[in-house]
N, C-alpha and C. Protein backbone atom coordinates (compact mmCIF):
# COMPACT_ATOMS: atom_id res chain seq x y z
N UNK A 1 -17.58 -6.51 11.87
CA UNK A 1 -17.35 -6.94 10.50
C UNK A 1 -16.44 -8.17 10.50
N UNK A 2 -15.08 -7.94 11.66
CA UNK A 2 -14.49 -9.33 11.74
C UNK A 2 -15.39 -10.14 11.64
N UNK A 3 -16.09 -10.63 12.78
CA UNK A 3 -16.90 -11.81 13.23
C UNK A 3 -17.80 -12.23 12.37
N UNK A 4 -18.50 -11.35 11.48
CA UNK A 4 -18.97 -11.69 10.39
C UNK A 4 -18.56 -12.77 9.24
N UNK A 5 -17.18 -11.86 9.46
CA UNK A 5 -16.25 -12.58 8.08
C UNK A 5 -16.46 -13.90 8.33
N UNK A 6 -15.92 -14.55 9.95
CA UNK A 6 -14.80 -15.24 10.55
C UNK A 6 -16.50 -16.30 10.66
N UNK A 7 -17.98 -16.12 10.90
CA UNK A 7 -18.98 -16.86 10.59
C UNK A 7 -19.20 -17.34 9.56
N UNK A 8 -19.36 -16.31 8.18
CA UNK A 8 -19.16 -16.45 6.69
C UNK A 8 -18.23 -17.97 6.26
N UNK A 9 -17.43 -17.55 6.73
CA UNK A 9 -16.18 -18.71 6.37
C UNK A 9 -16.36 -20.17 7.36
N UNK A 10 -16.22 -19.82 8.22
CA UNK A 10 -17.42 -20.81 8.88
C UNK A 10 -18.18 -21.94 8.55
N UNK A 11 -19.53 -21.05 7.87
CA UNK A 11 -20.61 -21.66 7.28
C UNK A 11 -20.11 -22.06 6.12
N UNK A 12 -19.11 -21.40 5.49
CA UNK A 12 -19.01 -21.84 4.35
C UNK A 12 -18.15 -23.53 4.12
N UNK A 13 -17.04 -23.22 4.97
CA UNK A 13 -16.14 -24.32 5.25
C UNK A 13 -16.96 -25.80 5.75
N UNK A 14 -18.17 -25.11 6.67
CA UNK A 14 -19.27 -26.45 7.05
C UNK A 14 -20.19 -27.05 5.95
N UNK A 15 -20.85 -25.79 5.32
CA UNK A 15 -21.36 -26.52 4.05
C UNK A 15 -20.85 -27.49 3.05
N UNK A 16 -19.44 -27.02 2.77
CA UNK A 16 -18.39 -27.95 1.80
C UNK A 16 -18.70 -29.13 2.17
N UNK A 17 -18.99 -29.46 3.44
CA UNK A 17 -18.66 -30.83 4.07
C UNK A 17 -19.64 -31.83 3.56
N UNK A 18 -20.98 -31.05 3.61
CA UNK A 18 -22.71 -31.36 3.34
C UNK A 18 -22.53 -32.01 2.09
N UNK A 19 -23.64 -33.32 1.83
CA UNK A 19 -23.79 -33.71 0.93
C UNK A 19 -25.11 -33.14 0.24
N UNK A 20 -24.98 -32.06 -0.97
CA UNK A 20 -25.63 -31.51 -1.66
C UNK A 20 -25.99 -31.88 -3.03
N UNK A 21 -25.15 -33.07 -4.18
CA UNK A 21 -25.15 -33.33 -4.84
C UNK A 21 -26.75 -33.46 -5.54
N UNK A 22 -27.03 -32.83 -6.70
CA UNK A 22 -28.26 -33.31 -7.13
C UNK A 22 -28.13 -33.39 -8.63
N UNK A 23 -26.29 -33.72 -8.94
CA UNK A 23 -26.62 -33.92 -10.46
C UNK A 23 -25.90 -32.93 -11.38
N UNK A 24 -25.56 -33.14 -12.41
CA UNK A 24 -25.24 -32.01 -12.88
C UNK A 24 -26.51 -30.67 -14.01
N UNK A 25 -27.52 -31.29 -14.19
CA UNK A 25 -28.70 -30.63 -14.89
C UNK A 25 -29.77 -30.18 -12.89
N UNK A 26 -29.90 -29.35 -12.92
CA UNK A 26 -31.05 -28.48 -12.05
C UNK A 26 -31.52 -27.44 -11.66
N UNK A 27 -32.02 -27.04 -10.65
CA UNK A 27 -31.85 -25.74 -10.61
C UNK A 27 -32.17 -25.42 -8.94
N UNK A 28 -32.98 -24.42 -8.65
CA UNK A 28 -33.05 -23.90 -7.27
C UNK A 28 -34.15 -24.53 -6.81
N UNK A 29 -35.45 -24.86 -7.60
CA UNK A 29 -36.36 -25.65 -7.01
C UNK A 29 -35.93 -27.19 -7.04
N UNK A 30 -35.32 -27.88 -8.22
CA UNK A 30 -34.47 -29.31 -7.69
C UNK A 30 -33.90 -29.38 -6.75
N UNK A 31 -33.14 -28.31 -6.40
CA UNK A 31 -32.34 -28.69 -5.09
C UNK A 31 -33.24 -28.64 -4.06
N UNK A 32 -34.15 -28.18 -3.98
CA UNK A 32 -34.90 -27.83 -2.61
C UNK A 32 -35.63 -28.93 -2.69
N UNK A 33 -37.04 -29.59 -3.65
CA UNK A 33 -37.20 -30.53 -3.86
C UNK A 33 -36.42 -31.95 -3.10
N UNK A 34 -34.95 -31.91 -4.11
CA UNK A 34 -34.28 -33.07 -3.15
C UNK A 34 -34.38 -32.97 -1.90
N UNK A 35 -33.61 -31.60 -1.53
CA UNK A 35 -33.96 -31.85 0.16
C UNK A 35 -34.92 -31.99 0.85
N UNK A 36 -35.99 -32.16 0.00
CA UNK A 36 -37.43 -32.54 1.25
C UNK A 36 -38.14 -31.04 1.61
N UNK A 37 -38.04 -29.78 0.93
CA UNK A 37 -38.91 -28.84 1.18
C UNK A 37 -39.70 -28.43 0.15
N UNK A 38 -40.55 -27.82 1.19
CA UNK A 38 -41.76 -27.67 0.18
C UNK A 38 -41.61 -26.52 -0.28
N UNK A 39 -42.64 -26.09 -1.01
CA UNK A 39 -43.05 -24.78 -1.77
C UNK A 39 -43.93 -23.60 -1.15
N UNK A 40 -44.32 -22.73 -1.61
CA UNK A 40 -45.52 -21.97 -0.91
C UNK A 40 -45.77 -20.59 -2.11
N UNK A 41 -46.31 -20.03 -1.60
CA UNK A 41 -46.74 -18.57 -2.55
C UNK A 41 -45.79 -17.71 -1.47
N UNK A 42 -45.40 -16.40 -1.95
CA UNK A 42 -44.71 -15.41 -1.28
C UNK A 42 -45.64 -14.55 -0.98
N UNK A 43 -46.37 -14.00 0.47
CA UNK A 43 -46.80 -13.47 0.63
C UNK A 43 -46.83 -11.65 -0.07
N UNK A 44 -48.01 -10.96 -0.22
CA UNK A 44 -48.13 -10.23 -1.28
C UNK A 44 -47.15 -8.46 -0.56
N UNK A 45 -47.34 -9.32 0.12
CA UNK A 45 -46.12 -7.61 1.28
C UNK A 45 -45.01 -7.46 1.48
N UNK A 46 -44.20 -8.89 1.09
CA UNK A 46 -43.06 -9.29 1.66
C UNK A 46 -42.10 -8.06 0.13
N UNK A 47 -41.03 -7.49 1.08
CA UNK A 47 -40.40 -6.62 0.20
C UNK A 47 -39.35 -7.40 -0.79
N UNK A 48 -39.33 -6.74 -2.01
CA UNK A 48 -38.66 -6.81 -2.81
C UNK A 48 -37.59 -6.17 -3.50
N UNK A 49 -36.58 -6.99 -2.75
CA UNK A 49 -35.32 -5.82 -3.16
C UNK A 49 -34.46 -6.20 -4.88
N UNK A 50 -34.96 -6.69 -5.20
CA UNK A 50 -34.79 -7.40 -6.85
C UNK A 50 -35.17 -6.69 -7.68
N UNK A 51 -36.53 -6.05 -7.03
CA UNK A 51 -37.18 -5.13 -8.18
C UNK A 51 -37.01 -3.95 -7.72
N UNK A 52 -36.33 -3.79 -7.05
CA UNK A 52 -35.54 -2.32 -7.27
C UNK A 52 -34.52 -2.18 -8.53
N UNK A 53 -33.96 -3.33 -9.42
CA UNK A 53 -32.82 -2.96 -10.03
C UNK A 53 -33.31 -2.58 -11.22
N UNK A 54 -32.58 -1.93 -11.54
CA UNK A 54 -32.79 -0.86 -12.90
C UNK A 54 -33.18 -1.69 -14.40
N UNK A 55 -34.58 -0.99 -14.93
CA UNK A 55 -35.37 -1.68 -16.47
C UNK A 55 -34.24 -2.59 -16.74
N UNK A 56 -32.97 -1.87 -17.03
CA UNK A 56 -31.81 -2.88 -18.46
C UNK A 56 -31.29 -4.41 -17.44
N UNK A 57 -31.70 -4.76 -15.83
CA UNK A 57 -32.10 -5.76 -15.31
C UNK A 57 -32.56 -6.63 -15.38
N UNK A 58 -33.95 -5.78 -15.61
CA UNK A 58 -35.13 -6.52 -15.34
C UNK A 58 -35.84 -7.00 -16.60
N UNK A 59 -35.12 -7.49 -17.52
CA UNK A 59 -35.42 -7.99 -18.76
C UNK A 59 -36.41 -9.29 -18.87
N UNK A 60 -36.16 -9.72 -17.58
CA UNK A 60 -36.41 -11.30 -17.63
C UNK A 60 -36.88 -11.44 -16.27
N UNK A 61 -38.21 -12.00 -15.99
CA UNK A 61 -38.92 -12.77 -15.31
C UNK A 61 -38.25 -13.10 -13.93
N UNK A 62 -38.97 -11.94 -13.25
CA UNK A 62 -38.43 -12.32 -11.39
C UNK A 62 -39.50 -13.62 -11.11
N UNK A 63 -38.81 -14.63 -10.54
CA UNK A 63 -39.41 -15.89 -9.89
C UNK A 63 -39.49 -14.97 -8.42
N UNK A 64 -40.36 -16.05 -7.62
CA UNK A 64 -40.37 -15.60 -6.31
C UNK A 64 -40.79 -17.13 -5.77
N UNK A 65 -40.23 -17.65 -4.36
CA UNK A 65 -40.93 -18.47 -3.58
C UNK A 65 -40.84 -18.58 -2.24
N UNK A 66 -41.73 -19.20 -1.93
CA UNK A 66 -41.55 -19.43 -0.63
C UNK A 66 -40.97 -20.98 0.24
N UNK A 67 -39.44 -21.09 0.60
CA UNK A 67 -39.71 -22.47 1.21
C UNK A 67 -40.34 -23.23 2.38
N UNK A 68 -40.54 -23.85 2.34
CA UNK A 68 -41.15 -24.44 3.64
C UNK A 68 -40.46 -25.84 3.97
N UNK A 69 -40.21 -26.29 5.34
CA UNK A 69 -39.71 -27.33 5.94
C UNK A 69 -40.67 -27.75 6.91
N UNK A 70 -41.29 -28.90 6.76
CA UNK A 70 -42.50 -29.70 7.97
C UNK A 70 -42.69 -28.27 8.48
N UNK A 71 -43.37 -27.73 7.45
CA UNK A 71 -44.47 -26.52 7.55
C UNK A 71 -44.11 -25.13 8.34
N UNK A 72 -42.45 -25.29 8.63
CA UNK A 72 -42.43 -23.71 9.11
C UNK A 72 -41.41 -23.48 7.67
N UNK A 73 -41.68 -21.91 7.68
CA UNK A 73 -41.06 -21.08 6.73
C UNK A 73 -39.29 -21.28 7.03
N UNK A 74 -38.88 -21.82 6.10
CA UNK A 74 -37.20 -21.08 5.98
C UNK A 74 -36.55 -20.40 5.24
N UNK A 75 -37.10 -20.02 4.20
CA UNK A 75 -36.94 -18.72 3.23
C UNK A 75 -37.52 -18.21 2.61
N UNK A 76 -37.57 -16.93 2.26
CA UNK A 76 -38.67 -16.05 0.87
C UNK A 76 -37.07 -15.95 -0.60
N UNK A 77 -37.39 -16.50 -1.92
CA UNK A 77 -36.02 -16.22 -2.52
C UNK A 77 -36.60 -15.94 -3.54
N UNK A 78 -36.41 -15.20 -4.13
CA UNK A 78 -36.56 -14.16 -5.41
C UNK A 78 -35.50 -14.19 -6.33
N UNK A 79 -35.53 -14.53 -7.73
CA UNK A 79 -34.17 -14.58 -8.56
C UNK A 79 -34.75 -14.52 -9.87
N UNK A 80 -33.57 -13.89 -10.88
CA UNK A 80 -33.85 -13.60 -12.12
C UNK A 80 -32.60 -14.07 -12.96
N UNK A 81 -32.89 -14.24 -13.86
CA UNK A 81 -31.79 -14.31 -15.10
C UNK A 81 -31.50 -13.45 -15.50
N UNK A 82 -30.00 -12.57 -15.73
CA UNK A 82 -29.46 -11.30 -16.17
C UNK A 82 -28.19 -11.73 -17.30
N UNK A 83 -27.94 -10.64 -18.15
CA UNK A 83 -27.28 -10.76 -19.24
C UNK A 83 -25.87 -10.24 -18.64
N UNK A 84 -26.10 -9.02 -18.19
CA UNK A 84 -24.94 -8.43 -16.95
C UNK A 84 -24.93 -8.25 -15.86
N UNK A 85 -24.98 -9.70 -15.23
CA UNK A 85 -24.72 -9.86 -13.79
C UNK A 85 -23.91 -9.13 -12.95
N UNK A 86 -22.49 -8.60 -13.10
CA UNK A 86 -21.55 -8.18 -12.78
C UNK A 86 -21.86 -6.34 -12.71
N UNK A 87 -22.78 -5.67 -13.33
CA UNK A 87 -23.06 -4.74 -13.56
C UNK A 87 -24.48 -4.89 -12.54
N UNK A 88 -25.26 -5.47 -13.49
CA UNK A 88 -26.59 -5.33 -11.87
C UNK A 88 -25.87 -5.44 -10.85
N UNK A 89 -25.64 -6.63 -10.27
CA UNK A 89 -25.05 -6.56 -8.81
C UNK A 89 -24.62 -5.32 -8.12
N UNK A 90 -23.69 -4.72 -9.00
CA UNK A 90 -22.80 -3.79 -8.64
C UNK A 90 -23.86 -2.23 -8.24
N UNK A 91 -24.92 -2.49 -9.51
CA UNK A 91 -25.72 -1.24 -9.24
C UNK A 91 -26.85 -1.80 -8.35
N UNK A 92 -27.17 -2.73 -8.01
CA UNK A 92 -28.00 -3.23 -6.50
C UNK A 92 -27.44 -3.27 -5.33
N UNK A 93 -26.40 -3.37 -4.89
CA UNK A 93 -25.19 -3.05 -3.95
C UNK A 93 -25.30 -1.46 -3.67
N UNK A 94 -24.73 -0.59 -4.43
CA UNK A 94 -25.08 0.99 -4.85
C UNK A 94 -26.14 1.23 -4.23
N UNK A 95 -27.44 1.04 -4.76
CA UNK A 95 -28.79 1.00 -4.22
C UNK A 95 -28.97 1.17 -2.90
N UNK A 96 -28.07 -0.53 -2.36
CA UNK A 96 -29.14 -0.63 -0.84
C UNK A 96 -28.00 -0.14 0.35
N UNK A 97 -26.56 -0.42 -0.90
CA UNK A 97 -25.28 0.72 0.61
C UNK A 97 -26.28 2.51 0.49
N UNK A 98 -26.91 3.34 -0.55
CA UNK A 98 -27.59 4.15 0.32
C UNK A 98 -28.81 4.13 0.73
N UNK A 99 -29.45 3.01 0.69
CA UNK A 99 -30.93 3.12 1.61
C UNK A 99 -30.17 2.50 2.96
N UNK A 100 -29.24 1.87 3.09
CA UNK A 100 -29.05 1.51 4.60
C UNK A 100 -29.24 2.19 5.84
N UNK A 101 -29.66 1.93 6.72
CA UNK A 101 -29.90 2.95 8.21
C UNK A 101 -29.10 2.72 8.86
N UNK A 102 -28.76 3.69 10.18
CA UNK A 102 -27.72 3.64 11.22
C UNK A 102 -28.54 1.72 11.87
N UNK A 103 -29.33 1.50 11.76
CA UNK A 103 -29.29 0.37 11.86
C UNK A 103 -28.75 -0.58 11.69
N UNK A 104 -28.13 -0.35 10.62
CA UNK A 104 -27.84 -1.78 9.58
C UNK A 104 -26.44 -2.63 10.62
N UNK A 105 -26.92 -3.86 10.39
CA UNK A 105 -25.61 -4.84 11.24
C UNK A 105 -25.20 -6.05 10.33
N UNK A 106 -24.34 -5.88 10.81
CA UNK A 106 -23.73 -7.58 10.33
C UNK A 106 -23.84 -7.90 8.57
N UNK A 107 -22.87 -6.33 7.88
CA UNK A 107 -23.09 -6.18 6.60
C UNK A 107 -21.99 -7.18 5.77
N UNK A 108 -22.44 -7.91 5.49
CA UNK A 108 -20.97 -9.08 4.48
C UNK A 108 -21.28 -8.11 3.14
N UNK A 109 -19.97 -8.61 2.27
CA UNK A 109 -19.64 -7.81 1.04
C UNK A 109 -18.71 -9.07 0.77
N UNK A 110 -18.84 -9.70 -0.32
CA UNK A 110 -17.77 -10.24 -0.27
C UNK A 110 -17.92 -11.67 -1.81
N UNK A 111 -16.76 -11.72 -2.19
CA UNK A 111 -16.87 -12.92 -3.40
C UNK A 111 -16.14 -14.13 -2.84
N UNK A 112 -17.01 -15.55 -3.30
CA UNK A 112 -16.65 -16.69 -2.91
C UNK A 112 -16.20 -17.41 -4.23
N UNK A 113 -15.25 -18.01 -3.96
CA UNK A 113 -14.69 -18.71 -5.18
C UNK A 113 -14.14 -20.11 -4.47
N UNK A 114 -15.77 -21.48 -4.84
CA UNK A 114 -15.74 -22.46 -4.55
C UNK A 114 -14.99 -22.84 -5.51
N UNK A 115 -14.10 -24.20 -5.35
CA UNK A 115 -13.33 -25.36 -5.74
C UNK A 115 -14.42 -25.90 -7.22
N UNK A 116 -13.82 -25.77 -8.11
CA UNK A 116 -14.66 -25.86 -9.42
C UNK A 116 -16.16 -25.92 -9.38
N UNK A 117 -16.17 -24.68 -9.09
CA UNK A 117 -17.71 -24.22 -9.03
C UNK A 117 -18.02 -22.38 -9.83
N UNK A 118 -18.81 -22.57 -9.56
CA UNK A 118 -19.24 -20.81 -10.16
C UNK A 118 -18.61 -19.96 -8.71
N UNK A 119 -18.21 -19.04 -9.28
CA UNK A 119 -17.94 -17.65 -8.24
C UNK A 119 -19.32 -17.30 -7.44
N UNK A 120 -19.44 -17.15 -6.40
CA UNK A 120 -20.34 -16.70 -5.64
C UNK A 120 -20.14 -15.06 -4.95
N UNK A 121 -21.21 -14.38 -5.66
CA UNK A 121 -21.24 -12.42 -4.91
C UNK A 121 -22.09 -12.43 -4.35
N UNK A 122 -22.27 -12.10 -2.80
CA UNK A 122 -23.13 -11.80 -1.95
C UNK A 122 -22.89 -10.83 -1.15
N UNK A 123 -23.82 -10.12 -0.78
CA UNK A 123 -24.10 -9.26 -0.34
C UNK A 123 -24.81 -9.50 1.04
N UNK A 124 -24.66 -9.37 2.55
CA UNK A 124 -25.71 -9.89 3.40
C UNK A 124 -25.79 -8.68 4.32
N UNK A 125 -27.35 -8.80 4.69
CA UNK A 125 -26.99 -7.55 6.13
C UNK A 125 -28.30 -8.10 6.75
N UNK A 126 -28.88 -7.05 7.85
CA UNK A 126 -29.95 -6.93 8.66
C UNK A 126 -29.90 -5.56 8.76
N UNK A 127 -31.42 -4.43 8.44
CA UNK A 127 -31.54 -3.39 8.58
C UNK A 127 -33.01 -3.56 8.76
N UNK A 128 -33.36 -2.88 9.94
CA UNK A 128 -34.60 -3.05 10.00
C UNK A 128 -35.39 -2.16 9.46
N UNK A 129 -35.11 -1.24 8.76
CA UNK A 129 -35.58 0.41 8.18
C UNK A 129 -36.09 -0.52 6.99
N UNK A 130 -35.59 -1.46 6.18
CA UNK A 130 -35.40 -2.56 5.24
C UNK A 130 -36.51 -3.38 5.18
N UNK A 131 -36.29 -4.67 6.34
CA UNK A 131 -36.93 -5.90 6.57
C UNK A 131 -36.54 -6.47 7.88
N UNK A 132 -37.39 -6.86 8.56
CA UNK A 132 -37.06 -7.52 9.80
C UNK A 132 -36.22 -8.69 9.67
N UNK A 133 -36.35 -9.44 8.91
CA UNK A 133 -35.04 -10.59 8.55
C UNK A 133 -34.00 -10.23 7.81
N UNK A 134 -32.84 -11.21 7.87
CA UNK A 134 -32.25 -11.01 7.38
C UNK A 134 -31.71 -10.97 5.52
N UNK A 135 -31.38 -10.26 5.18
CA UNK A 135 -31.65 -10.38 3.59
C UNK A 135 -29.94 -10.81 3.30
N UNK A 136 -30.08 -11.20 2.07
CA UNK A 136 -28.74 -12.11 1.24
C UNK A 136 -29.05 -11.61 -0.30
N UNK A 137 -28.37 -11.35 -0.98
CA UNK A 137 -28.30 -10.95 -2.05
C UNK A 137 -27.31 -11.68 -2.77
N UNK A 138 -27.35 -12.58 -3.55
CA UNK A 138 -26.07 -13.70 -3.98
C UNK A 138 -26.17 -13.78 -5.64
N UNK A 139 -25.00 -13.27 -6.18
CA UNK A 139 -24.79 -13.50 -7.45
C UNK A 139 -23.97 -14.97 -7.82
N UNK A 140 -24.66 -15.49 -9.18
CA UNK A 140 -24.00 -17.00 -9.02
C UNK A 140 -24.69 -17.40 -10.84
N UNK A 141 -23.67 -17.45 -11.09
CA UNK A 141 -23.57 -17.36 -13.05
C UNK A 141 -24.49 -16.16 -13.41
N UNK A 142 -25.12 -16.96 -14.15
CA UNK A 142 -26.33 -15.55 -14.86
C UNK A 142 -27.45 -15.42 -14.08
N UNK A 143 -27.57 -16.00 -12.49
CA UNK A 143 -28.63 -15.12 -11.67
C UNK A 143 -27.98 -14.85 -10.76
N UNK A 144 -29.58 -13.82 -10.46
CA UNK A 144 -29.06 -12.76 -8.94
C UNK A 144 -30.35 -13.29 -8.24
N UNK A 145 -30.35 -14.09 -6.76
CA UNK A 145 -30.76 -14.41 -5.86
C UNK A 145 -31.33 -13.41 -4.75
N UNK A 146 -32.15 -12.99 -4.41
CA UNK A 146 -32.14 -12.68 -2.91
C UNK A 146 -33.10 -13.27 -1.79
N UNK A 147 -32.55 -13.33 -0.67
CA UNK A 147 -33.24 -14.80 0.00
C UNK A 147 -33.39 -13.72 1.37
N UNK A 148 -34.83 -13.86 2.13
CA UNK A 148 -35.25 -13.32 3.53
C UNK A 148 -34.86 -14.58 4.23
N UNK A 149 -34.48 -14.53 5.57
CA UNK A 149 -34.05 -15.50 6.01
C UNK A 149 -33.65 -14.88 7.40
N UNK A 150 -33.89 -15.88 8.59
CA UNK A 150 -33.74 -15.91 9.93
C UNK A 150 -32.57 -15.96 10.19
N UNK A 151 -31.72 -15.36 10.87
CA UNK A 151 -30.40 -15.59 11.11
C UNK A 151 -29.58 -16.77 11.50
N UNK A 152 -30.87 -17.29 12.23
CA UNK A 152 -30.64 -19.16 12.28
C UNK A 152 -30.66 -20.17 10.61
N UNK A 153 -31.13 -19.43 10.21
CA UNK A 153 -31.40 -20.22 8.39
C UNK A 153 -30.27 -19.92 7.41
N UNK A 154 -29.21 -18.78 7.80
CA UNK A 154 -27.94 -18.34 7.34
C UNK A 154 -27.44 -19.71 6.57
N UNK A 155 -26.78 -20.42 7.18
CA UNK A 155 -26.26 -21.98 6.74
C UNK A 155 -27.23 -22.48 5.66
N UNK A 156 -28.05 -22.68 5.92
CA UNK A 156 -29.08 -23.31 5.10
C UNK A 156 -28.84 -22.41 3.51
N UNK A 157 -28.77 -21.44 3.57
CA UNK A 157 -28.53 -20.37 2.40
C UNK A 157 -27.48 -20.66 1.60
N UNK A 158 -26.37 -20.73 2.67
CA UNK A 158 -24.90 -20.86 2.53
C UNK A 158 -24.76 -22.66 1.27
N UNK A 159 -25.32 -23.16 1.92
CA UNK A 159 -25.46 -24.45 1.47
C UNK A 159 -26.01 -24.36 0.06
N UNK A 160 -27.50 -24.00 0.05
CA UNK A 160 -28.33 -23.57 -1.51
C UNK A 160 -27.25 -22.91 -2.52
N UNK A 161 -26.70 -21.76 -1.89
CA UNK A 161 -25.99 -21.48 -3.11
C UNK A 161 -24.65 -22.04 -3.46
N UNK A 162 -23.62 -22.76 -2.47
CA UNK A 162 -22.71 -24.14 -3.18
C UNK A 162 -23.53 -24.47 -3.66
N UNK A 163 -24.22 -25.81 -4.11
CA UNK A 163 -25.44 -26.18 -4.66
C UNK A 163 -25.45 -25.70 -6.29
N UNK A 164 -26.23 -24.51 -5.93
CA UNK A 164 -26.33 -24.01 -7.18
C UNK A 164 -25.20 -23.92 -7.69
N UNK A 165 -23.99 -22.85 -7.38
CA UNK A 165 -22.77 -22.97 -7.98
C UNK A 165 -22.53 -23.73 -8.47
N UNK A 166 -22.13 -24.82 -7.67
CA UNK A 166 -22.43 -26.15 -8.96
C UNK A 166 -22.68 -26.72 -9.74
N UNK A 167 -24.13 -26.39 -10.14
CA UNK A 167 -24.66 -26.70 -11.22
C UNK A 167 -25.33 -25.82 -12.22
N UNK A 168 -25.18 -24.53 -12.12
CA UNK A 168 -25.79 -22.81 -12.50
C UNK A 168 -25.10 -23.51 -14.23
């Protein structure tokens, strides 16, 4: 869990550095856009841990996509607009601390509070009982994010949501 942290902060401290700027009006596909990735459909199997959260959630329209970079995959991200962010989260957290397996590794828990930006809640692990990649669960104004992602693509995540914070 140390080493986790002590990566977390890490990535996070490296992203700061990144020039992410795209403005103050955008959103999650602008930013990706700017950076030069593409789009895709989300394959129809890929799990969904978003729509696990409870009807008074799910009021509003789960997006789903797929990114792509010179044609390999670097994320599946799923996100919705919620009225009580602070409450979903809390009861999606609930959720997947008891579906977790003696598997589960490299569990972050934890709130980020960028330099005049939105608060960032994420949630990260790897359980393979779950999903073979790694999943991220990131609260950030009035959405809740969750992004599949290679453990090498961590940063890349880390980055998207400064980003968003920013401009949410």
């Amino acid at each position: 869990m140390k080493n986790a942290m002590i990566i977390l902060i890490f990535t996070l401290l490296s992203a700061c550095t990144n020039q992410t700027d795209v403005g103050q009006e955008g959103d999650i596909l602008d930013i990706a856009q700017h950076w030069g990735w593409e789009t895709a459909s989300v394959y129809d199997g890929e799990v969904n841990v978003l729509g696990e959260l409870p009807g008074k959630c799910l009021q509003k329209p789960l997006h789903a996509i797929t990114f792509l970079h010179q044609n390999d995959r670097l994320m599946v991200v799923r996100w919705l607009d919620v009225d009580t962010e602070r409450i979903c989260m809390s009861e999606l957290k609930q959720s997947l601390f008891r579906r977790f397996s003696l598997q589960a590794v490299d569990i972050v828990d934890d709130r980020i509070q960028p330099v005049q930006s939105f608060a960032i809640e994420i949630l990260a692990f790897t359980d393979p009982s779950i999903f073979s990649n790694r999943i991220m669960i990131a609260a950030v104004g009035s959405k809740i994010y969750e992004f599949h992602v290679s453990q090498e693509q961590t940063d890349a995540v880390m980055e998207l949501l400064l980003a968003i914070a920013r401009i949410d």
